[in-house]
PDB file of N, CA and C in Angstrom:
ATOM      1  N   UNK A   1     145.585 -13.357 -12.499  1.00  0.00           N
ATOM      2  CA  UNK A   1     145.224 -14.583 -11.828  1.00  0.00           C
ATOM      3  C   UNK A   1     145.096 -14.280 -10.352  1.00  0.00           C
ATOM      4  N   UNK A   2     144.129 -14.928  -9.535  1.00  0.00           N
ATOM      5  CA  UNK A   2     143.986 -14.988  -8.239  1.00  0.00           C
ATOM      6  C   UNK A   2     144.747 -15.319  -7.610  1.00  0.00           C
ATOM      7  N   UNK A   3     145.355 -14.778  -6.005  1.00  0.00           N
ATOM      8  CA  UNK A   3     146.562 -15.264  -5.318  1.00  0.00           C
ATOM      9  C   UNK A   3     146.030 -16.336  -4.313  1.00  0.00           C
ATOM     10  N   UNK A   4     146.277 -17.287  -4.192  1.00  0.00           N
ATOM     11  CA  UNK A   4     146.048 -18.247  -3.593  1.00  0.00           C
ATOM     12  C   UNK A   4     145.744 -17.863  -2.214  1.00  0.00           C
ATOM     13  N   UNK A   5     146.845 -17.315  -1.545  1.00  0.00           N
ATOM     14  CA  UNK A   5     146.951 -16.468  -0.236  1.00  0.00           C
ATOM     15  C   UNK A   5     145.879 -16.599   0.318  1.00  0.00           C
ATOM     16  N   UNK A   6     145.953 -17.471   1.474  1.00  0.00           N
ATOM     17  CA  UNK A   6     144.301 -17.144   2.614  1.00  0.00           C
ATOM     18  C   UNK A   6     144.870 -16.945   3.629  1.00  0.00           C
ATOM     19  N   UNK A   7     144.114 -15.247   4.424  1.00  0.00           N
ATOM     20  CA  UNK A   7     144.403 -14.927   5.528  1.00  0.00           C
ATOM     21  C   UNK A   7     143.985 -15.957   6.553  1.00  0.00           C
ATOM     22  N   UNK A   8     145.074 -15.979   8.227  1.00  0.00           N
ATOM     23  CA  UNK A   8     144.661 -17.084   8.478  1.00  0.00           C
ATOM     24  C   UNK A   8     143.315 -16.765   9.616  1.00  0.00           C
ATOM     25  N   UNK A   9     142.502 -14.973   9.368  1.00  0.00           N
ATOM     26  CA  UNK A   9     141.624 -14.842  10.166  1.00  0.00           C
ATOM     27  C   UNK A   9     140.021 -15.510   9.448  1.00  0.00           C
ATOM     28  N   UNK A  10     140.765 -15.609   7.718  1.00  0.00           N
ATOM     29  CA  UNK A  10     139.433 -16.434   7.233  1.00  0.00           C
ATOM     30  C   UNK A  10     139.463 -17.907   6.802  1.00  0.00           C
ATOM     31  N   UNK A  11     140.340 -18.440   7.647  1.00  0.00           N
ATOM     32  CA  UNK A  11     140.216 -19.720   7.855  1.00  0.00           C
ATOM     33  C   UNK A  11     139.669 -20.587   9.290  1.00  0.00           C
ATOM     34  N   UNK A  12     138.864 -21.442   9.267  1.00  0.00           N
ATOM     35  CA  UNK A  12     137.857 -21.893  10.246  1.00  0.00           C
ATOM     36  C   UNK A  12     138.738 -22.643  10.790  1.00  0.00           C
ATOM     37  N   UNK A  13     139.625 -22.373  12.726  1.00  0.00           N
ATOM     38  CA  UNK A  13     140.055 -23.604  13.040  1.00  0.00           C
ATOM     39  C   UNK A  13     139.617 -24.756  13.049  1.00  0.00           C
ATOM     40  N   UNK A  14     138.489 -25.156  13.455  1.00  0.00           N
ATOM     41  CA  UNK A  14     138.499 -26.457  13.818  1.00  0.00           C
ATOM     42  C   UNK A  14     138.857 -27.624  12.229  1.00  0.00           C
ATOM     43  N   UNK A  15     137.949 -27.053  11.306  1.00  0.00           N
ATOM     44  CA  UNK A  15     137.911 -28.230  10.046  1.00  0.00           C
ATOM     45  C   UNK A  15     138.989 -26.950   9.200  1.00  0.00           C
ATOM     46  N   UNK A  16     139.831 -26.201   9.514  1.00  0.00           N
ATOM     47  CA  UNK A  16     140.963 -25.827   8.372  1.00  0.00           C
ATOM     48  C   UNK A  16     140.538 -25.591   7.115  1.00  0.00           C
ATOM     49  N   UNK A  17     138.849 -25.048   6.645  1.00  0.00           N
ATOM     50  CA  UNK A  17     138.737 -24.522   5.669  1.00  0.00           C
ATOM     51  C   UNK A  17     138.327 -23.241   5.736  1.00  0.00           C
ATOM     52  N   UNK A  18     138.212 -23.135   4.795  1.00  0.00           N
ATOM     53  CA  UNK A  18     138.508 -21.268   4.404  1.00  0.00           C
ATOM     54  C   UNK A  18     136.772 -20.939   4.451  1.00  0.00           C
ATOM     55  N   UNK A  19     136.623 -19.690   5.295  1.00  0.00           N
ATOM     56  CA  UNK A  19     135.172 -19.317   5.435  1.00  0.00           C
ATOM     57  C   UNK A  19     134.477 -18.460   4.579  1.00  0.00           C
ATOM     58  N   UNK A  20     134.704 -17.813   3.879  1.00  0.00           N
ATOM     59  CA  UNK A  20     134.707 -17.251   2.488  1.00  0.00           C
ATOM     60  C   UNK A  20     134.460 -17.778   1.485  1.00  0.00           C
ATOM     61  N   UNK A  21     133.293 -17.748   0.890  1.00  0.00           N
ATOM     62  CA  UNK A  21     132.944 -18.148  -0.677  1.00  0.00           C
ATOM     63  C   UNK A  21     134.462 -18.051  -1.748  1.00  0.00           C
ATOM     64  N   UNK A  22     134.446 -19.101  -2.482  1.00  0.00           N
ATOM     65  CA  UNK A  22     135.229 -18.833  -3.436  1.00  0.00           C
ATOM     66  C   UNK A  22     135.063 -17.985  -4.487  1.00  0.00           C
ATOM     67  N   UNK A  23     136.091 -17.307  -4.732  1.00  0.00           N
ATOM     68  CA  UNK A  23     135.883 -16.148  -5.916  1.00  0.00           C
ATOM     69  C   UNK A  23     135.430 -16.620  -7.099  1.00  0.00           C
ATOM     70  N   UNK A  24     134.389 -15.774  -7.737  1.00  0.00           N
ATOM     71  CA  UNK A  24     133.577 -16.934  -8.882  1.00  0.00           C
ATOM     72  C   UNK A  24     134.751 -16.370 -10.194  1.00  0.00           C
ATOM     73  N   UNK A  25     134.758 -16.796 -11.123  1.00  0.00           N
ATOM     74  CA  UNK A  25     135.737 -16.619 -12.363  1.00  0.00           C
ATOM     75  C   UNK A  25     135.484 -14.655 -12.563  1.00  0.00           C
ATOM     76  N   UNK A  26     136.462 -15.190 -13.260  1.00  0.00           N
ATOM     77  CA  UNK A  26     136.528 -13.613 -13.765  1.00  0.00           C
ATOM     78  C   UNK A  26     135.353 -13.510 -15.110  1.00  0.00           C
ATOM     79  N   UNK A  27     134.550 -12.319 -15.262  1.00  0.00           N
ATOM     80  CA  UNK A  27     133.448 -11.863 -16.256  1.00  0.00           C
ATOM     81  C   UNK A  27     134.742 -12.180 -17.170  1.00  0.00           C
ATOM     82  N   UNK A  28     133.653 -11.992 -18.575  1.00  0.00           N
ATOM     83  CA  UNK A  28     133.794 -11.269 -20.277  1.00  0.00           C
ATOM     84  C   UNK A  28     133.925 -10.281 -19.950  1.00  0.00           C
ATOM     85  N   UNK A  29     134.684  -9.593 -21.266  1.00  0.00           N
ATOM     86  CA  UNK A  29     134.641  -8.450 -21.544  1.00  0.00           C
ATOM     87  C   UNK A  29     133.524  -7.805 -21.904  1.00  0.00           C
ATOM     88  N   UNK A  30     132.859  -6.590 -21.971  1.00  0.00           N
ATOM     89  CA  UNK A  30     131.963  -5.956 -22.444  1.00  0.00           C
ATOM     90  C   UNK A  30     131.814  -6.125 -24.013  1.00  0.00           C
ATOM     91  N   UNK A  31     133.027  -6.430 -24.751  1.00  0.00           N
ATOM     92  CA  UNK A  31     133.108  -7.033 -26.410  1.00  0.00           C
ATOM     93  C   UNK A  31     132.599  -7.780 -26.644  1.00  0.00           C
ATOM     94  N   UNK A  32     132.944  -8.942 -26.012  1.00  0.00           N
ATOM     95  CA  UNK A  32     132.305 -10.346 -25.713  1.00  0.00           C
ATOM     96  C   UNK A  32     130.885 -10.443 -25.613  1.00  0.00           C
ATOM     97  N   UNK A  33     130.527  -9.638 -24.319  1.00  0.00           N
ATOM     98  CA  UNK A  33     129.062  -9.669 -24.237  1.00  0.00           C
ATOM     99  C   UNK A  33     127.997  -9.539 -25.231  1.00  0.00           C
ATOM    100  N   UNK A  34     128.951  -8.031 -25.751  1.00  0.00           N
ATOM    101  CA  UNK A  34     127.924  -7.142 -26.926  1.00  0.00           C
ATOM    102  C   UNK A  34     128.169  -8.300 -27.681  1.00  0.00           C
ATOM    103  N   UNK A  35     128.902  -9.019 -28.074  1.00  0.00           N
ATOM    104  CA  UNK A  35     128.599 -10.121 -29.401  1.00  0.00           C
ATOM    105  C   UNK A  35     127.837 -10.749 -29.200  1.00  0.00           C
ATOM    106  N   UNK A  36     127.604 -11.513 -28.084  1.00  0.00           N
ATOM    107  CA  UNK A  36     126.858 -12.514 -27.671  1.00  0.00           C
ATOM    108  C   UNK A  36     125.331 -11.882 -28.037  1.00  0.00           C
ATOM    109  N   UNK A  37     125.145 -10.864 -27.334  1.00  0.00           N
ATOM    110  CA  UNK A  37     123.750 -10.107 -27.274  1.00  0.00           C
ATOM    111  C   UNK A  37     123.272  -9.918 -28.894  1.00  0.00           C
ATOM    112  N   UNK A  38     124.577  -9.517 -29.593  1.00  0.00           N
ATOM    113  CA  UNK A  38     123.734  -9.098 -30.438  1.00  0.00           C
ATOM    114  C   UNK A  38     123.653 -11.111 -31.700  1.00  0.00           C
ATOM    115  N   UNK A  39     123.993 -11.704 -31.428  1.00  0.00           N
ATOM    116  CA  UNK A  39     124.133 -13.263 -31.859  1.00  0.00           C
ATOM    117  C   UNK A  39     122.882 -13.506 -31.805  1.00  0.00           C
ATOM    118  N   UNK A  40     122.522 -13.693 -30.621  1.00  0.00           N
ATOM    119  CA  UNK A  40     121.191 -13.750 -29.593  1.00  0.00           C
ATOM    120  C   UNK A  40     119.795 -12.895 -30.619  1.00  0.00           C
ATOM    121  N   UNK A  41     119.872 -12.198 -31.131  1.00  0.00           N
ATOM    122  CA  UNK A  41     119.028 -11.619 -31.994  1.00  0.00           C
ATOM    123  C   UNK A  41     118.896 -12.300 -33.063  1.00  0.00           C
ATOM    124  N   UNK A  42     120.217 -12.505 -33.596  1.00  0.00           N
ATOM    125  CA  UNK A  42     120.078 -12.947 -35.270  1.00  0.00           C
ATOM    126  C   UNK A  42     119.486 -14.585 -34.868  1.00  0.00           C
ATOM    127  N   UNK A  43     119.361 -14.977 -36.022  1.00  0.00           N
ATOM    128  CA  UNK A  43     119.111 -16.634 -36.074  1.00  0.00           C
ATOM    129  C   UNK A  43     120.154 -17.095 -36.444  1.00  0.00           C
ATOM    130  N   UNK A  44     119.797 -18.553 -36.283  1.00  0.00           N
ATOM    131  CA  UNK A  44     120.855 -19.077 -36.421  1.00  0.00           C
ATOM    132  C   UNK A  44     121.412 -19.647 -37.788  1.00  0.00           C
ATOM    133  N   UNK A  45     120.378 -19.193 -39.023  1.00  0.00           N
ATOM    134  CA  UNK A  45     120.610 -19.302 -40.184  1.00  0.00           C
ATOM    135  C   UNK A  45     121.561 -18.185 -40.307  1.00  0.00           C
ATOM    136  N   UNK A  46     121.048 -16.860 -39.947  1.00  0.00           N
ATOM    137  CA  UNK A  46     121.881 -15.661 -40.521  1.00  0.00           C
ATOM    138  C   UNK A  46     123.544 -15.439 -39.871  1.00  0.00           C
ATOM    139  N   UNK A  47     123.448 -16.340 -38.977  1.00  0.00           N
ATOM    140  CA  UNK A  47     124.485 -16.253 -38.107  1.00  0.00           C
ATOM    141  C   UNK A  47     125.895 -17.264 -39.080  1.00  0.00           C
ATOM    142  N   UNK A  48     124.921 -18.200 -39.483  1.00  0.00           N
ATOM    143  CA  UNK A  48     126.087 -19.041 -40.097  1.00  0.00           C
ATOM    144  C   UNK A  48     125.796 -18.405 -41.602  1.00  0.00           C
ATOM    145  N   UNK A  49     125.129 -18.115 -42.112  1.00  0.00           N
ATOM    146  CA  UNK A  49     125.339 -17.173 -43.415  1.00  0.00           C
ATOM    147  C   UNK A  49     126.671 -16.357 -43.530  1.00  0.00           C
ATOM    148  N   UNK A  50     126.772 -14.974 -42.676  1.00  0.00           N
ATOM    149  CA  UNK A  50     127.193 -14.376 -42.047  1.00  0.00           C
ATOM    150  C   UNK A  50     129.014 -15.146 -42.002  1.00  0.00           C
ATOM    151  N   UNK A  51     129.062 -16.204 -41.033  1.00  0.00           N
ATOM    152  CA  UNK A  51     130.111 -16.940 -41.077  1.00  0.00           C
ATOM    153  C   UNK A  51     131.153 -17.382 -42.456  1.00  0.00           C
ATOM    154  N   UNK A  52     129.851 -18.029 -43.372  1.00  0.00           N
ATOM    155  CA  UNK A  52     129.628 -18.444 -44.547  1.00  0.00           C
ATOM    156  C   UNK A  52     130.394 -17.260 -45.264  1.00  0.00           C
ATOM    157  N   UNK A  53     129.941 -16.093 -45.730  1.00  0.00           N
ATOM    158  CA  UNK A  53     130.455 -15.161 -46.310  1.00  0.00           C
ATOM    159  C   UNK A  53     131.736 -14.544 -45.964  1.00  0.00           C
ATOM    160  N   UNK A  54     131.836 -14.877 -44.757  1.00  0.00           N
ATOM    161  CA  UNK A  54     133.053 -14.122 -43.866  1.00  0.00           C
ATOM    162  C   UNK A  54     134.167 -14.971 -44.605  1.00  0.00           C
ATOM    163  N   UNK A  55     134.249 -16.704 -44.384  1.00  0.00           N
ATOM    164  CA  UNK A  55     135.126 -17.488 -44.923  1.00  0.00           C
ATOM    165  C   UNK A  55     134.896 -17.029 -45.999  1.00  0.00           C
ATOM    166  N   UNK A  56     134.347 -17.445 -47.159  1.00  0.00           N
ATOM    167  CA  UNK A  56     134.737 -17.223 -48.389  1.00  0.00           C
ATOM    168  C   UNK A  56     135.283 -15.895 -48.957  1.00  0.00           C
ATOM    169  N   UNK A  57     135.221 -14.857 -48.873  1.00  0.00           N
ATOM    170  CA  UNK A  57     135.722 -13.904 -48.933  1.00  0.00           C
ATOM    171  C   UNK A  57     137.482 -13.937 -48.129  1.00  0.00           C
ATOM    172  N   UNK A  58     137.373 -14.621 -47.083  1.00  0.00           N
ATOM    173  CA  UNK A  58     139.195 -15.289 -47.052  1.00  0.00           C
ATOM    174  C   UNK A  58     139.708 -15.671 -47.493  1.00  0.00           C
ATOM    175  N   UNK A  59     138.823 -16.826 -48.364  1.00  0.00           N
ATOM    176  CA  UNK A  59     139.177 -17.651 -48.921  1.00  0.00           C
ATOM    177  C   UNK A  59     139.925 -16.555 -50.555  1.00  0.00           C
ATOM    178  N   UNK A  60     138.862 -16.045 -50.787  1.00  0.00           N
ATOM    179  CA  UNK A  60     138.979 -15.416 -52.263  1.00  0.00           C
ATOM    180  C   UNK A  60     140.146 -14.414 -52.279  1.00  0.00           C
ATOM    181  N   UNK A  61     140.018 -13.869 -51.044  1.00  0.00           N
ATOM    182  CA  UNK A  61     141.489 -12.819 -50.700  1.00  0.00           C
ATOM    183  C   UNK A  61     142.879 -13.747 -50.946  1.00  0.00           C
ATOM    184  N   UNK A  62     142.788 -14.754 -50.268  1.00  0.00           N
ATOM    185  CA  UNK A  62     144.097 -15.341 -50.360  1.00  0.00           C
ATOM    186  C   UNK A  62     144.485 -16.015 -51.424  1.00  0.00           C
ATOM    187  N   UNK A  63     143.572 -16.305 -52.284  1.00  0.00           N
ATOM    188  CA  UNK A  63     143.971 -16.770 -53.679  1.00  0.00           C
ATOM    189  C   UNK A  63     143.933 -15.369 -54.566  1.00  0.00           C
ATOM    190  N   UNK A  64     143.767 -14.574 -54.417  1.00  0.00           N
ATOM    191  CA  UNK A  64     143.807 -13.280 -55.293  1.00  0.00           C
ATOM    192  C   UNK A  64     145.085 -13.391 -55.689  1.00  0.00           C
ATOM    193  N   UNK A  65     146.113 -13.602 -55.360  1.00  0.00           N
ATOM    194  CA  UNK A  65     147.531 -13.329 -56.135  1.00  0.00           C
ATOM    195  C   UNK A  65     147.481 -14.584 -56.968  1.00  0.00           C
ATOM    196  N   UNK A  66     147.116 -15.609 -56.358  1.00  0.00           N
ATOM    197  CA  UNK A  66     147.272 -16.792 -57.021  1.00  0.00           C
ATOM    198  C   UNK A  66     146.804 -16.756 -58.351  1.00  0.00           C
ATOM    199  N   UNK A  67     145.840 -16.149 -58.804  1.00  0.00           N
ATOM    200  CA  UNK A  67     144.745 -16.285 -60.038  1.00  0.00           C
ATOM    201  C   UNK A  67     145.544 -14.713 -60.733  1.00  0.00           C
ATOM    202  N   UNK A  68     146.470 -13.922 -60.642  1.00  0.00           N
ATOM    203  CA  UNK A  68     146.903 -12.938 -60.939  1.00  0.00           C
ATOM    204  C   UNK A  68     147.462 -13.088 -62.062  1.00  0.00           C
ATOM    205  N   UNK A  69     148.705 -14.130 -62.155  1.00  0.00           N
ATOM    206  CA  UNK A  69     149.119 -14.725 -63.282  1.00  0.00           C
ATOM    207  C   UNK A  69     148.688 -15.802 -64.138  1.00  0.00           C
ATOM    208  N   UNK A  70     149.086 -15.944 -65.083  1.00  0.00           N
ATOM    209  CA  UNK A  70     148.554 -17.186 -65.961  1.00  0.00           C
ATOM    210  C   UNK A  70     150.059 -17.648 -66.906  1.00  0.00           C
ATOM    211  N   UNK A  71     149.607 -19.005 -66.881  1.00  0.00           N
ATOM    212  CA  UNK A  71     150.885 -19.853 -67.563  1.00  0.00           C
ATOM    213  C   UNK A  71     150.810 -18.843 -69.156  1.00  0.00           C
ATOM    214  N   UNK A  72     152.225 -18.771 -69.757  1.00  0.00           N
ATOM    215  CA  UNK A  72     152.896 -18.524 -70.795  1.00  0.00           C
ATOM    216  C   UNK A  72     151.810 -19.315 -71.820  1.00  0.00           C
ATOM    217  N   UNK A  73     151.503 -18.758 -73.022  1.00  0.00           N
ATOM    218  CA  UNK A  73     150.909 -19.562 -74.354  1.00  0.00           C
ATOM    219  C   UNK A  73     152.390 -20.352 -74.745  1.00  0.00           C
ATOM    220  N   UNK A  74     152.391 -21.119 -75.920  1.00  0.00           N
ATOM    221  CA  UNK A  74     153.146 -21.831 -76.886  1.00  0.00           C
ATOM    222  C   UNK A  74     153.681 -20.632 -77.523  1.00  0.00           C
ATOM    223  N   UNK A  75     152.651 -19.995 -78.028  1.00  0.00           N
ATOM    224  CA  UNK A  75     153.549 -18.528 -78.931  1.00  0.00           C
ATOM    225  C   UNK A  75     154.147 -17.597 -78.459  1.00  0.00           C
ATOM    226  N   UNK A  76     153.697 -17.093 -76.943  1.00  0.00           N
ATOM    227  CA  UNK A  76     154.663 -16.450 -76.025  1.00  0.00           C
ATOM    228  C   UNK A  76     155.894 -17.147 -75.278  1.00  0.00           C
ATOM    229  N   UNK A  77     156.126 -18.174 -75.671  1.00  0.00           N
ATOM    230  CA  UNK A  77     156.979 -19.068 -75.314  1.00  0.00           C
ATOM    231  C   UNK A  77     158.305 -19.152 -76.573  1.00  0.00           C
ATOM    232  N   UNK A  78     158.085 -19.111 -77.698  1.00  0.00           N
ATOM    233  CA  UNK A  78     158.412 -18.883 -78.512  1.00  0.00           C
ATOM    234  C   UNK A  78     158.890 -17.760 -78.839  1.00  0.00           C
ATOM    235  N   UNK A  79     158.076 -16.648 -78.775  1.00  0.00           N
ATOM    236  CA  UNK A  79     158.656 -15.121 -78.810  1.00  0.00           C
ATOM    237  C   UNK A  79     159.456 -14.890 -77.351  1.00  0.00           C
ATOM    238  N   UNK A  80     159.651 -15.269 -76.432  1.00  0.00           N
ATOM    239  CA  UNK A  80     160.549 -15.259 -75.019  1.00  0.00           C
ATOM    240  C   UNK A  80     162.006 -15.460 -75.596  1.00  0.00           C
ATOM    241  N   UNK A  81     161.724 -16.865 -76.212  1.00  0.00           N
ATOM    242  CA  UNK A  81     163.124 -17.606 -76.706  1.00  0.00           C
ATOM    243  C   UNK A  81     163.698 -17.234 -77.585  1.00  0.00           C
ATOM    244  N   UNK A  82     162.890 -16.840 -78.680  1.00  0.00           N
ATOM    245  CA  UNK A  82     163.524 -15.508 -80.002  1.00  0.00           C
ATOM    246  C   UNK A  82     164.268 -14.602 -79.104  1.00  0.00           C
ATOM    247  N   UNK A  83     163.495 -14.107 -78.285  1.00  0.00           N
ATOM    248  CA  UNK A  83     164.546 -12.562 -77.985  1.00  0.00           C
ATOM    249  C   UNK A  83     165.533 -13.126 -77.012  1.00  0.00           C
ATOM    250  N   UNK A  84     165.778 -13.871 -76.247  1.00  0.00           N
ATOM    251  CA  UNK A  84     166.756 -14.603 -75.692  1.00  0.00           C
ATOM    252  C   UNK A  84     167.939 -14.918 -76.383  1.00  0.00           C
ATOM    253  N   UNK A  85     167.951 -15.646 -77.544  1.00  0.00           N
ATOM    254  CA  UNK A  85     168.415 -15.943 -78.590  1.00  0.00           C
ATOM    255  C   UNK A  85     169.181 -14.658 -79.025  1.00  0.00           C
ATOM    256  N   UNK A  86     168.871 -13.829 -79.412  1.00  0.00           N
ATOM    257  CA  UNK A  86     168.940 -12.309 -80.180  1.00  0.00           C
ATOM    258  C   UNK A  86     169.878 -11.781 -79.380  1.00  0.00           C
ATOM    259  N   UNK A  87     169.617 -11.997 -78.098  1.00  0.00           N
ATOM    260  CA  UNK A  87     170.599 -11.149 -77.531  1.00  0.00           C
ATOM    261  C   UNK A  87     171.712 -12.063 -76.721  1.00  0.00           C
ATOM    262  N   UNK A  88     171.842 -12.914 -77.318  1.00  0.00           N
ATOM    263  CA  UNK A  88     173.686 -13.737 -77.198  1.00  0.00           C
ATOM    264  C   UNK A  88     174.201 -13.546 -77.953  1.00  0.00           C
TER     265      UNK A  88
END
């Protein structure tokens, strides 16, 4: 962050403001840019395509464990409780 600090040789007596342009913001990164640039090429269909695929494929990752298992049948439910049984 910028230091506030104004020397007091670049400050204008009479009206007490500072004679010096204000510092303009700080740039992007060069990462940033290159994204932008290369955005700037694609359209804006392929761009949200692109997006499109990105989510769903999150989406599908994070339910991957979810869909891993599956509820017990009636008859594997049954054979669980047999051998449960068996061995008291």
């Amino acid at each position: 962050m910028s230091s506030r600090f104004v020397s007091a040789g670049a400050i204008d007596a009479a009206t007490g403001k500072s004679t010096q342009p204000p510092a303009p913001p700080p740039s992007s990164s060069s990462a940033s840019s290159k994204k932008s640039k290369e955005w700037l090429e694609k359209s804006l269909y392929e761009v949200l395509q692109a997006n499109k695929a990105a989510k769903q494929s999150a989406f599908e990752e994070a339910n991957k464990i979810k869909n891993q298992f599956r509820a017990l049948d009636d008859d594997e439910i049954d054979f669980l409780e047999g051998v449960r049984e068996k061995k008291r």
